[in-house]
Protein backbone atom coordinates (compact mmCIF):
# COMPACT_ATOMS: atom_id res chain seq x y z
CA UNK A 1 21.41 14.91 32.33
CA UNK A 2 18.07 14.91 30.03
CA UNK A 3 15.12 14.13 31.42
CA UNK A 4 15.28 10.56 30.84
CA UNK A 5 18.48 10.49 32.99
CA UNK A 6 20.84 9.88 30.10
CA UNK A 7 23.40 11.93 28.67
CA UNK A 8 21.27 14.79 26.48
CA UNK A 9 20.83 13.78 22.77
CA UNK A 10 21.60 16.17 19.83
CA UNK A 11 20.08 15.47 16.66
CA UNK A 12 22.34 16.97 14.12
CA UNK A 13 20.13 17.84 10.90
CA UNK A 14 22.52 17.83 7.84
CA UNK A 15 25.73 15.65 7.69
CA UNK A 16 27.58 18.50 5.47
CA UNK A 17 30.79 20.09 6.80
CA UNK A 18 29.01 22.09 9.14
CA UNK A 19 26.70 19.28 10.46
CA UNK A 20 29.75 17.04 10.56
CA UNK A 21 32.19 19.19 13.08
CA UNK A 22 29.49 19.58 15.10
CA UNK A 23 28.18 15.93 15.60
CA UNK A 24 32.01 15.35 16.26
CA UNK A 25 32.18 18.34 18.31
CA UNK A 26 28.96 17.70 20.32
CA UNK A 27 29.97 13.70 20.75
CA UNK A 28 33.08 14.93 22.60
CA UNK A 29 31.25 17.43 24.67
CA UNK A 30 29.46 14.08 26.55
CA UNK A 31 26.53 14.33 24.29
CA UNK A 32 24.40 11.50 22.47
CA UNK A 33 24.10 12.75 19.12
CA UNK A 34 21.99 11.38 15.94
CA UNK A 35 22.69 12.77 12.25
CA UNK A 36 19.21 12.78 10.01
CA UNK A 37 20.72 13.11 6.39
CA UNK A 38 18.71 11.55 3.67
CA UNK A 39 21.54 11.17 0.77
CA UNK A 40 25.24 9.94 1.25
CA UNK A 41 27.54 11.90 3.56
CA UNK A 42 29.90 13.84 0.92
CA UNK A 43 28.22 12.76 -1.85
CA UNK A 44 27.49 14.90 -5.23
CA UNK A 45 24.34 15.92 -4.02
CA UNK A 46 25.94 18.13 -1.30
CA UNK A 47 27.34 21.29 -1.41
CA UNK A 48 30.27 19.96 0.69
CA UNK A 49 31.31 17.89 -2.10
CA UNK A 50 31.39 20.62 -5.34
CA UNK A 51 32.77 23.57 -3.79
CA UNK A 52 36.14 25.49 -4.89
CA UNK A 53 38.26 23.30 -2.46
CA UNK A 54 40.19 26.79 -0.68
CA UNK A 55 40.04 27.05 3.04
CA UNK A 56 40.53 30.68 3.04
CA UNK A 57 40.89 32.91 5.93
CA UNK A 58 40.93 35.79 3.46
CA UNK A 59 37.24 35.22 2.40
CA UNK A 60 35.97 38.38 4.39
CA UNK A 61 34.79 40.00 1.85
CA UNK A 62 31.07 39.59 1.51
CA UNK A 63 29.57 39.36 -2.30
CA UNK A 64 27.70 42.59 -2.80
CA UNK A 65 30.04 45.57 -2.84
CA UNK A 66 29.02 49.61 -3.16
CA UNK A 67 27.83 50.35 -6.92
CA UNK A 68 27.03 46.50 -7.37
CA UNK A 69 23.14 47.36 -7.86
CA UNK A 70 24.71 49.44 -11.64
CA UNK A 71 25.35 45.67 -12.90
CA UNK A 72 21.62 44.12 -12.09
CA UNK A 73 20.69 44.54 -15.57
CA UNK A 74 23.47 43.02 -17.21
CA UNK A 75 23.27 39.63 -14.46
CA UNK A 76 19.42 39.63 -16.05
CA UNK A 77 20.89 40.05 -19.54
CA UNK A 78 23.39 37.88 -19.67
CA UNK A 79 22.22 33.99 -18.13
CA UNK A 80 26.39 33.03 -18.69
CA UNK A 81 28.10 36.05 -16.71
CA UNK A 82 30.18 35.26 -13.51
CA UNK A 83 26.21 36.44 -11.42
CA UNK A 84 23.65 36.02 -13.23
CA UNK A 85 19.79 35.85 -12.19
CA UNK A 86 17.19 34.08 -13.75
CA UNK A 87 14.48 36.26 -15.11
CA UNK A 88 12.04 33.32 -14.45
CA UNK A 89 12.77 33.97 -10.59
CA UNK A 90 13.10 37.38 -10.50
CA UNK A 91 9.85 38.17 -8.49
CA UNK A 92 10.10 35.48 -6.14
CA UNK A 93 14.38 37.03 -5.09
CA UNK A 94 13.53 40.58 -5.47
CA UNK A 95 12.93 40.79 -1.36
CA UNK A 96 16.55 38.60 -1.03
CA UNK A 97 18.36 40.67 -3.74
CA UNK A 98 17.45 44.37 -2.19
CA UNK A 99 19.18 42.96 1.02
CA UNK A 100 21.63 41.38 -0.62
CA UNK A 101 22.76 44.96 -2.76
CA UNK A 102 21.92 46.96 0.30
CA UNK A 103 24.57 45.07 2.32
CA UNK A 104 27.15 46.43 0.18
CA UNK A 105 26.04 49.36 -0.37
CA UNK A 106 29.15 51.61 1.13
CA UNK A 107 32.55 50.52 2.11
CA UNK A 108 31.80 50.80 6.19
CA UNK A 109 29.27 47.97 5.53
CA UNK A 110 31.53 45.78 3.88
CA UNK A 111 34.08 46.52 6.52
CA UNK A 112 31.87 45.85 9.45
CA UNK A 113 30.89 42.15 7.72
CA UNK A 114 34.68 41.77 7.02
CA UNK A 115 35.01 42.64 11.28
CA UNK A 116 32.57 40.08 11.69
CA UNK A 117 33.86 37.10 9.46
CA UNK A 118 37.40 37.06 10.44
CA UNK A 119 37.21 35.47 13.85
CA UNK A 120 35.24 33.04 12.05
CA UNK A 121 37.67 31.95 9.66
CA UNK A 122 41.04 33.05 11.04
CA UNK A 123 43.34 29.86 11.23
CA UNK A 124 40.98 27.19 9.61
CA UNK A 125 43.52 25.06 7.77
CA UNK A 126 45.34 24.18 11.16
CA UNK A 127 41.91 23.68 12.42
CA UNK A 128 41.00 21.33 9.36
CA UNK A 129 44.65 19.63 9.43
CA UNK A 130 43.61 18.26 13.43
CA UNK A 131 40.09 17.27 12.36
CA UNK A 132 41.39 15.25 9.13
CA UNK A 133 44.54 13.83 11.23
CA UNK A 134 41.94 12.57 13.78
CA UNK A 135 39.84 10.82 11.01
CA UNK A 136 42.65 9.42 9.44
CA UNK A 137 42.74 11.56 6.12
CA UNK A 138 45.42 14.43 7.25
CA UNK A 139 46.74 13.74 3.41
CA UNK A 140 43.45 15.66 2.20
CA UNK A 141 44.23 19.07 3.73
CA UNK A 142 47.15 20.90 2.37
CA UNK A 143 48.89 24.48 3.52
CA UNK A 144 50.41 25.26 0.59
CA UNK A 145 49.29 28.79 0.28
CA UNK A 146 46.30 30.23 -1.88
CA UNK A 147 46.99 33.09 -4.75
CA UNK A 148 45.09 35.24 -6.44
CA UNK A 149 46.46 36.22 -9.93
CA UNK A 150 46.19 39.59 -12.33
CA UNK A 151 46.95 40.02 -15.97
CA UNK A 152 48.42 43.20 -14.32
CA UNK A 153 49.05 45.77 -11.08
CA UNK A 154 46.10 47.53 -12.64
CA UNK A 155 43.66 44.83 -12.01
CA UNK A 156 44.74 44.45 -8.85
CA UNK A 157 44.22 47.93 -7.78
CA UNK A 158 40.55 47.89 -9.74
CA UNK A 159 40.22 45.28 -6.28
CA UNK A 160 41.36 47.85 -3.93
CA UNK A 161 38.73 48.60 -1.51
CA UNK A 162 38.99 44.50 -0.99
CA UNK A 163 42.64 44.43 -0.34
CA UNK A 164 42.21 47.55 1.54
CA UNK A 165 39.74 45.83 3.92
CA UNK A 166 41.33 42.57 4.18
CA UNK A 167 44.53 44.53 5.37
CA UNK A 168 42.45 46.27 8.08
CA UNK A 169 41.60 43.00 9.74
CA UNK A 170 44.67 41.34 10.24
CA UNK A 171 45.52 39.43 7.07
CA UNK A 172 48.55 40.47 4.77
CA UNK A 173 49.68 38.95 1.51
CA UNK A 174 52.85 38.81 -0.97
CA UNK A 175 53.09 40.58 -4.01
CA UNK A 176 54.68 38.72 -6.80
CA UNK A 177 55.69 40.21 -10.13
CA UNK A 178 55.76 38.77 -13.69
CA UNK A 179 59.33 37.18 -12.80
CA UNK A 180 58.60 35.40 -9.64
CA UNK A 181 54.81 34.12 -11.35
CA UNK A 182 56.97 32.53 -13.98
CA UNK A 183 59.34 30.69 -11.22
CA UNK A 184 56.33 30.00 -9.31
CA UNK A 185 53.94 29.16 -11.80
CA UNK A 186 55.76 27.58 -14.84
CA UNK A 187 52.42 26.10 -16.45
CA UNK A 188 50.48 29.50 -16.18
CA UNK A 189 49.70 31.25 -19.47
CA UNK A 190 52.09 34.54 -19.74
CA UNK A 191 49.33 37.03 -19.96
CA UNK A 192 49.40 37.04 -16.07
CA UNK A 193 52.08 39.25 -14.56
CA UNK A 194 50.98 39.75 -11.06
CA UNK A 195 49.75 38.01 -8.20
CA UNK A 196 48.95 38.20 -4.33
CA UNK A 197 49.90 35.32 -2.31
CA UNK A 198 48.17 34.76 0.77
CA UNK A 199 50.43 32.03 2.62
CA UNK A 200 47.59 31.72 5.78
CA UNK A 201 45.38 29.84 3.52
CA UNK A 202 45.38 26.35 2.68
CA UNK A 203 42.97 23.74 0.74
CA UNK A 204 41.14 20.37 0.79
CA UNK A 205 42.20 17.99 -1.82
CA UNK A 206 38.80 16.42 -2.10
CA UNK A 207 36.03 18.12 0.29
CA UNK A 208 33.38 15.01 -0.33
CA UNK A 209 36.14 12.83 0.81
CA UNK A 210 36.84 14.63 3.61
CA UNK A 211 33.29 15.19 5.19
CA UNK A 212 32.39 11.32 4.75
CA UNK A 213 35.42 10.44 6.49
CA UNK A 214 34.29 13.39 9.17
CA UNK A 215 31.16 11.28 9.29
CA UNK A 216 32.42 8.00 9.50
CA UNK A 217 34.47 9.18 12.56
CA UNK A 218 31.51 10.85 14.33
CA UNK A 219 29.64 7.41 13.97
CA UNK A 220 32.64 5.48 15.03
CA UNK A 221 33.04 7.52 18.54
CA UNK A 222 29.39 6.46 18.79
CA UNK A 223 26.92 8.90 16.61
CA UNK A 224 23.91 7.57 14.76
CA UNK A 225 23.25 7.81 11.29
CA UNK A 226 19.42 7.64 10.19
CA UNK A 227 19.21 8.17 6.43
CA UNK A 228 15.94 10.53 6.57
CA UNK A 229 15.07 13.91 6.37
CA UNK A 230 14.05 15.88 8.79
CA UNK A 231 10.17 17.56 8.25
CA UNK A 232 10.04 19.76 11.50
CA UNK A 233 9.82 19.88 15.42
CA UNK A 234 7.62 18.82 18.16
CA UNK A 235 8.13 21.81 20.86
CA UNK A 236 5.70 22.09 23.75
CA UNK A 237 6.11 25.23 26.50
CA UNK A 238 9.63 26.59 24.67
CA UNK A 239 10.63 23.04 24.86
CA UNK A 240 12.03 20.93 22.20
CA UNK A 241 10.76 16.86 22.84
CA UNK A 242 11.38 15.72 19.52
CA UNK A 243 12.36 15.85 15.64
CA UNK A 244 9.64 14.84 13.32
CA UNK A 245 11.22 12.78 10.06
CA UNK A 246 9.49 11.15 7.19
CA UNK A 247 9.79 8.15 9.37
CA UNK A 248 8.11 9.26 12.65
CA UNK A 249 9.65 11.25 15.61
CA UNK A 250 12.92 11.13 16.94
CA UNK A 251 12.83 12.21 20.69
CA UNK A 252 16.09 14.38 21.64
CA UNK A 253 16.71 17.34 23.89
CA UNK A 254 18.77 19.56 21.51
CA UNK A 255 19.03 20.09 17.68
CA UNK A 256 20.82 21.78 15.28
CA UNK A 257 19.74 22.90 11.59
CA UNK A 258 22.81 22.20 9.42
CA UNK A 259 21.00 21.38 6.51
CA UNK A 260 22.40 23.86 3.79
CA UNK A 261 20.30 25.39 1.55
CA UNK A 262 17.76 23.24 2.65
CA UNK A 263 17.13 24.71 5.90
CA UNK A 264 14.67 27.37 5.20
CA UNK A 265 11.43 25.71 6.12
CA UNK A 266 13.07 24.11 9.01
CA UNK A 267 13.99 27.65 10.39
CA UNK A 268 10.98 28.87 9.90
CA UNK A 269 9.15 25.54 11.62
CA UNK A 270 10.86 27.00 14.70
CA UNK A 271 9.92 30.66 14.70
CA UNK A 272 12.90 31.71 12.49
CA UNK A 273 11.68 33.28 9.00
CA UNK A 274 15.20 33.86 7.60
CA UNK A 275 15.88 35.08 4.32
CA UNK A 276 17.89 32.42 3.25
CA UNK A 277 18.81 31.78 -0.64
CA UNK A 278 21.04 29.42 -2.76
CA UNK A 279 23.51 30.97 -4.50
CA UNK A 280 24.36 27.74 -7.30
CA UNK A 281 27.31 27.34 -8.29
CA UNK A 282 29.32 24.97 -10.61
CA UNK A 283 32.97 23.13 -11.32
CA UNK A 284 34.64 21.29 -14.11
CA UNK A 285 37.16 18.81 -12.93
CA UNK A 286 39.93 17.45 -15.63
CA UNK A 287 40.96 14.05 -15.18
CA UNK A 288 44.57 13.63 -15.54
CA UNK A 289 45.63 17.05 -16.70
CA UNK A 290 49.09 17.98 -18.35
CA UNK A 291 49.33 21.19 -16.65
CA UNK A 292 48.07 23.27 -13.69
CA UNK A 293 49.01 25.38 -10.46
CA UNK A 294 51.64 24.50 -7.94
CA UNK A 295 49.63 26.86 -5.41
CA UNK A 296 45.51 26.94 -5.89
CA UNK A 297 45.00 30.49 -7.73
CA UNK A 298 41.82 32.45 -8.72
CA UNK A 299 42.28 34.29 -11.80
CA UNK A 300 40.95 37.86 -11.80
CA UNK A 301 39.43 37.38 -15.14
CA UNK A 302 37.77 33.91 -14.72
CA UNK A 303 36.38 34.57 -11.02
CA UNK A 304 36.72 30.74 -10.25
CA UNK A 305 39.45 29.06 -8.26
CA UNK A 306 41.41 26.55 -9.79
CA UNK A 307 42.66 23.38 -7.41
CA UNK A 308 43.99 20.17 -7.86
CA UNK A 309 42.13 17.63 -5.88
CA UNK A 310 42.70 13.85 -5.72
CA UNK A 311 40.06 14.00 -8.35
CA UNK A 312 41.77 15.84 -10.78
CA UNK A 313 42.32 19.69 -11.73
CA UNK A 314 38.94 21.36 -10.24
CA UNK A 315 37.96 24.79 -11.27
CA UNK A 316 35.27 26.02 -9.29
CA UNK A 317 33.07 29.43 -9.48
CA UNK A 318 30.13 31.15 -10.91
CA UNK A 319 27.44 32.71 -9.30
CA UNK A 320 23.66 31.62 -10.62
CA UNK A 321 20.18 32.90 -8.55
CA UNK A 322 17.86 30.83 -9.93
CA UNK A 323 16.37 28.30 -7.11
CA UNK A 324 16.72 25.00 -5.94
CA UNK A 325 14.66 23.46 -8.56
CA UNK A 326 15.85 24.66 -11.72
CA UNK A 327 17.57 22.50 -14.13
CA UNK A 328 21.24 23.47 -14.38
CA UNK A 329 22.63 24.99 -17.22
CA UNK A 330 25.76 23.25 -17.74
CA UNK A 331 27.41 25.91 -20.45
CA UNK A 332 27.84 27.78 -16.97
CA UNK A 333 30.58 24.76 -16.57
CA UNK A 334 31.63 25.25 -19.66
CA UNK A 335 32.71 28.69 -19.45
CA UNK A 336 34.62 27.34 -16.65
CA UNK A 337 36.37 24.29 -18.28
CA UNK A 338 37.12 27.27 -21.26
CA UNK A 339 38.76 29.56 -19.16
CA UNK A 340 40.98 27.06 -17.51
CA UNK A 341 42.06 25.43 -21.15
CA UNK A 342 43.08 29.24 -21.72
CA UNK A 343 45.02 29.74 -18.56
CA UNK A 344 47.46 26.64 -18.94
CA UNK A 345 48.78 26.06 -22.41
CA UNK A 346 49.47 22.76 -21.66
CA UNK A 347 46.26 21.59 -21.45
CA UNK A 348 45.26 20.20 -24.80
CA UNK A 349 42.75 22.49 -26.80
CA UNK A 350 41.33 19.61 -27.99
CA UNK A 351 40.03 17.94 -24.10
CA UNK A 352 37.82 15.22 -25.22
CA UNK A 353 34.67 15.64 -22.74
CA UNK A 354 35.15 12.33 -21.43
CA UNK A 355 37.78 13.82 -19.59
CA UNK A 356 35.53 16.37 -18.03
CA UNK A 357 33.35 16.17 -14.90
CA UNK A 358 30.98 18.94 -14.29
CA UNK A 359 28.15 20.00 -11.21
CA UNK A 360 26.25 22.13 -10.07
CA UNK A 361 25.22 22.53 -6.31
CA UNK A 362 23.75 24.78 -3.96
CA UNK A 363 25.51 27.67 -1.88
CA UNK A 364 23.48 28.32 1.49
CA UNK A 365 23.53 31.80 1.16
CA UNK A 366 22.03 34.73 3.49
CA UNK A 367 21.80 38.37 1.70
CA UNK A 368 24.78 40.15 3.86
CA UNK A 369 27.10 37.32 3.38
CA UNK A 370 27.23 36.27 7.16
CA UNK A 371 25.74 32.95 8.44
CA UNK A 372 22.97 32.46 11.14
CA UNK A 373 24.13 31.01 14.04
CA UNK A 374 21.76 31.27 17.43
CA UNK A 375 18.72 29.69 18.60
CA UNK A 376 15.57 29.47 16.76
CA UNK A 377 13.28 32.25 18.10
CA UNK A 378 10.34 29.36 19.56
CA UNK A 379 12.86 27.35 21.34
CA UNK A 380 16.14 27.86 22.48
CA UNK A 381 16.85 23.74 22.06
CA UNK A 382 17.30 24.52 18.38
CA UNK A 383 19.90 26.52 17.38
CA UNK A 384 20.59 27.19 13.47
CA UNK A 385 24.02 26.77 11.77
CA UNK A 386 23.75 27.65 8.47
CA UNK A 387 23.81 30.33 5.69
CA UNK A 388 27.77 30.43 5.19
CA UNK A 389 27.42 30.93 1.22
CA UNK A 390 31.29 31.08 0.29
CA UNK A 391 32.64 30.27 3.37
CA UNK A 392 30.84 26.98 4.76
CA UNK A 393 33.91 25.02 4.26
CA UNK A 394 36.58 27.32 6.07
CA UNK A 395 34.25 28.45 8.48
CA UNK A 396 33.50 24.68 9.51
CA UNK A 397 35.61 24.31 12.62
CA UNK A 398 34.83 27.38 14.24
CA UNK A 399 31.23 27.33 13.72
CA UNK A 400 31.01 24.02 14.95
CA UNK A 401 33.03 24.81 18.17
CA UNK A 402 30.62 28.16 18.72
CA UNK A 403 27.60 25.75 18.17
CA UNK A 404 28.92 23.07 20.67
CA UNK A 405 29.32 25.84 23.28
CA UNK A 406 25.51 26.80 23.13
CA UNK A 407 24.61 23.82 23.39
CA UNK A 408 26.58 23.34 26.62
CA UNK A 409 25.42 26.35 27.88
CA UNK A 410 28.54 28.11 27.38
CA UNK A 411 28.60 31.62 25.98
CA UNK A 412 31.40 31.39 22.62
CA UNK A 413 34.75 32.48 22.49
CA UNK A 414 33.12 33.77 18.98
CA UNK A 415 31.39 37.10 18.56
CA UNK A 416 28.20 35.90 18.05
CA UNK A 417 25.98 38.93 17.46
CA UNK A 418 26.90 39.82 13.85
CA UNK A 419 25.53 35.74 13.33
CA UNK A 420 21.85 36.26 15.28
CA UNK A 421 19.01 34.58 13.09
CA UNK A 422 17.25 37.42 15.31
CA UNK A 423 18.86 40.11 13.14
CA UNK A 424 16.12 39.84 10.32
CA UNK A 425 13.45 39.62 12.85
């Protein structure tokens, strides 16, 4: 019980995937729980809404691999490239992008983030199936398979150090050849002749859907919903007594900083200077498309994954350091609507744009491609839950369970210390 004699309140700061399994996660753990999020649960502004759709146990690999730091000049060169960086904000990601390159420098560090992330992820789609069945949208999560496909074996190999790491934690694949793509695949241009199917992973049909209806369910077994932002903390003696908001304080025992991208300053309210960055990233979505994949599939040469959602045919990708106030620059969609007219002849060449839906959003990304999950270093009543980058959806459910455990005093079934905020201390 909290001081007050009630159950102890939980202010959950975000209402994105990871700030909705928790609230839902917390609320069944006996706590009160209040969600501060100033726009619409799963709405456009929110990363939870834009992103590639795949929940993908596979996604171990972290972005920066060794002999990444040869291509820095060509993401300044080229603003359109799959990563590209801004030169504008160049000096103010320098600190970030060292980090970043460093933590993929050799082949042991990618395999020791690898060792990290797959408890994190392993078995998400069942995990998303149960949370969607319980809010009443089990249609929205499919386990269908995910594949990634190659113009050739070569390509594939050029990937081998990934493959070679993803086999040494546990997760193992089908290769298909040009004969079983074209049984598989009908609509697929024929320039691909190889693929690796990865039958764990699964996918969200519409992922803004999905986390309103996470939200709705959170509020319906008795959360709160305030529509503000949270601005900080009031913490006296190592103590949290309240959340300040643009609309005064909201008093609470626990909190938890789900807030995305957003969630620097917050951190770093609470002791926590972590070197968080947003990684932006774009889709195009085709509205009623002719043609597309039976199983979601990221095509080695377009480095985007290509889903169809209850929206329409969603390919989602791109890589683009450049803040969270720039303008977006929307031939980075573009490329992707492009490459997807190229990869399915059926889709007309001729797409009239009204057809097309594009956005941009913001990837809460930490430079060696793990998240921080722990308590803040002034207080241990707020913990951080953020920094997923690529994996925020598919890492939802298991974040959210190791977050509800701290809070209840429990040490995780997760390995947490890989996810310490204190690790950039």
């Amino acid at each position: 019980m909290s001081e007050s004699g009630l159950r102890p309140h939980v202010v959950v700061i975000g209402a994105g995937i990871i700030g909705a399994a928790t609230a839902i996660g917390a609320l069944r753990e006996g706590f009160r729980v209040t969600i501060l999020e100033p726009g619409e649960p799963g709405g456009e502004q929110a990363a939870s809404y834009g992103n590639g759709c795949w929940l993908s146990p596979m996604s171990v690999i972290p972005p920066a691999s060794p002999g990444l730091w040869k291509k820095v000049p060509k993401f300044l060169a080229d603003p359109l490239g799959p990563l590209a960086i801004r030169w504008s904000y160049l000096p103010r990601v320098l600190p970030w992008l060292a980090r970043y390159l460093w933590a993929g420098w050799t082949e042991a560090k990618v395999l020791r983030a690898a060792q990290a992330l797959r408890p994190l992820l392993v078995g998400s789609p069942a995990l998303h199936k149960d949370l969607a069945e319980q809010a009443g949208v089990g249609h929205l999560i499919e386990r269908r398979g995910l594949v990634y496909i190659y113009e050739n074996r070569a390509q594939f190999e050029s990937e081998a150090m990934a493959w070679r790491i993803r086999k040494q934690v546990g997760i193992e694949w089908l290769e298909l050849d040009a004969d079983e793509m074209r049984q598989r695949e009908p609509d697929l241009d024929r320039r691909y002749t190889f693929g690796a199917l990865v039958e764990e992973g699964g996918h969200c049909r519409d992922p803004g859907a999905y986390v309103a209806a996470l939200v709705a369910q959170a509020c319906a077994e008795g959360a709160v919903l305030r529509r503000e932002a949270a601005t900080g903390f009031r913490v006296e003696q190592r103590r949290l007594k309240a959340v300040l908001t643009q609309g005064g304080e909201v008093a609470c025992d626990r909190a938890v900083i789900a807030a995305g991208a957003h969630s620097r300053k917050l951190a770093a309210s609470v002791g926590s200077d972590v070197p968080l960055e947003t990684e932006r990233g774009y889709h195009a979505v085709v509205a009623d498309a002719e043609a597309g994949p039976r199983t979601p599939m990221m095509p080695y040469d377009g480095k985007m994954s290509v889903t169809w959602t209850d929206r329409g045919l969603r390919c989602a990708g791109q890589v683009e350091i450049a803040g969270l106030e720039a303008a977006p620059n929307w031939k980075r969609a573009e490329i992707l609507r492009d490459h997807l007219l190229r990869s399915f002849p059926g889709l007309p060449r001729d797409l009239p744009a009204s057809r097309v839906k594009m956005w941009m959003g913001h990837r809460p990304s930490m430079p060696d491609g793990l998240p921080c999950l722990g308590p803040a270093a002034a207080t241990p009543d707020v913990l951080l839950a953020f920094g997923h980058g690529h994996t925020g959806l598919v890492a939802a459910p298991r974040t959210a369970s190791a977050i509800v455990d701290l809070l209840a005093g429990r040490k995780p079934a997760l390995p947490m210390e890989s996810f310490s905020p204190a690790r950039f201390a």
